[in-house]
Protein backbone atom coordinates (compact mmCIF):
# COMPACT_ATOMS: atom_id res chain seq x y z
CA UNK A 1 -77.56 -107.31 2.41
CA UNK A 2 -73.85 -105.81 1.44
CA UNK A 3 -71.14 -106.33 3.73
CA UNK A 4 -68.73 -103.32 3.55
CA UNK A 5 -64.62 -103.65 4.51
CA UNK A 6 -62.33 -100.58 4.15
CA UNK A 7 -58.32 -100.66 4.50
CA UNK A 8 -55.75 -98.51 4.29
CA UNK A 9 -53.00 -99.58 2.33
CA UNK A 10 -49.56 -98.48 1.35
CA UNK A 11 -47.28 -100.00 -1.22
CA UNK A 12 -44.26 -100.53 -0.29
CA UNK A 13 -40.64 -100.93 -1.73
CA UNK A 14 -38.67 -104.02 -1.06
CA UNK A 15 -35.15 -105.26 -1.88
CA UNK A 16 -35.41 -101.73 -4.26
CA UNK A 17 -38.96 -102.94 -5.76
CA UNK A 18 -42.14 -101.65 -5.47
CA UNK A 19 -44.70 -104.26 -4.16
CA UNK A 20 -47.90 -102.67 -4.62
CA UNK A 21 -50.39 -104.20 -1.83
CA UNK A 22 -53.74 -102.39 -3.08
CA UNK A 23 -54.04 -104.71 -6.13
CA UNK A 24 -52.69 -107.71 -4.34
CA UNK A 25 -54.86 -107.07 -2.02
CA UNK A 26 -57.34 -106.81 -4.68
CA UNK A 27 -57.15 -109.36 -6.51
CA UNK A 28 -56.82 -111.60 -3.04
CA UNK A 29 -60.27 -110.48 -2.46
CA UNK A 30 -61.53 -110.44 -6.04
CA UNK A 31 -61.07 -114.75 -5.88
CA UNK A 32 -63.88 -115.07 -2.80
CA UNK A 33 -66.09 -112.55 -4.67
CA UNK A 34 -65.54 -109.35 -3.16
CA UNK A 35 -65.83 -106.63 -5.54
CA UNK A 36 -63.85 -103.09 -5.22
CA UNK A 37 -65.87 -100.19 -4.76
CA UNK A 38 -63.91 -97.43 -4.62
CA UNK A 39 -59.75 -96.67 -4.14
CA UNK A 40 -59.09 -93.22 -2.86
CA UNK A 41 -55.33 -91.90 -3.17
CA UNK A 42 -54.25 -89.97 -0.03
CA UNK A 43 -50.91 -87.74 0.24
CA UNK A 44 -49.51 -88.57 4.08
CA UNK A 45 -48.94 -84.93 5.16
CA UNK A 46 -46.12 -85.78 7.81
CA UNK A 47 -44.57 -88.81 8.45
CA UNK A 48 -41.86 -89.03 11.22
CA UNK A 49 -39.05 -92.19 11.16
CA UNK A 50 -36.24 -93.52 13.82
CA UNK A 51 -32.71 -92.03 13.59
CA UNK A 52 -31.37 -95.22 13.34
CA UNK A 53 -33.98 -96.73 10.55
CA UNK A 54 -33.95 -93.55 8.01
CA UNK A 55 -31.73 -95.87 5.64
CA UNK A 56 -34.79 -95.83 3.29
CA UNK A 57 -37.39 -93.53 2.15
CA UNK A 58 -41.04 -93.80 3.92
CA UNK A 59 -44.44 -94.12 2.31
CA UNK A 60 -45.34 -91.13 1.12
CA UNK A 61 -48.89 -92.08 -0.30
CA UNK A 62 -51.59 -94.56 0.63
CA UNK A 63 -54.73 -95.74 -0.97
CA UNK A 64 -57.82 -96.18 0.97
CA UNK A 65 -59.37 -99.11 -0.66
CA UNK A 66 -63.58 -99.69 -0.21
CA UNK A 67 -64.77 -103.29 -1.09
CA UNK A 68 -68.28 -105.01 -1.01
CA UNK A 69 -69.48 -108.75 -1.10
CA UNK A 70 -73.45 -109.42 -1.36
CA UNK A 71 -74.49 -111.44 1.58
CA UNK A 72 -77.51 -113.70 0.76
């Protein structure tokens, strides 16, 4: 039997560096054997920030991420 998990992810930028959570993420999951299936790359169409927090730029892409781990 396969057990399937799918997250949406978006790498962010911190402290003016990019911190790119897919392949954390992935490699997090990679160490209790759960294998990447698939990473999709999505443009966010619209995206709508707070006045008073538009001191930075907002995610403008995010990667939908498809894993798998064999259950015995």
């Amino acid at each position: 039997m396969n057990a399937y998990l799918v997250f949406t992810l978006g790498n962010r930028r911190v402290a003016n560096k990019n911190i790119p959570l897919d392949a954390i993420v992935a490699e997090l999951f990679q160490q209790y054997g759960v294998k990447q299936v698939l990473s999709i790359g999505r443009k966010i169409p619209s995206k709508r920030m707070a006045t008073r927090n538009s001191v930075a730029s907002t995610i403008r892409r995010e990667q939908i991420a498809i894993f798998r781990k064999n259950i015995a």
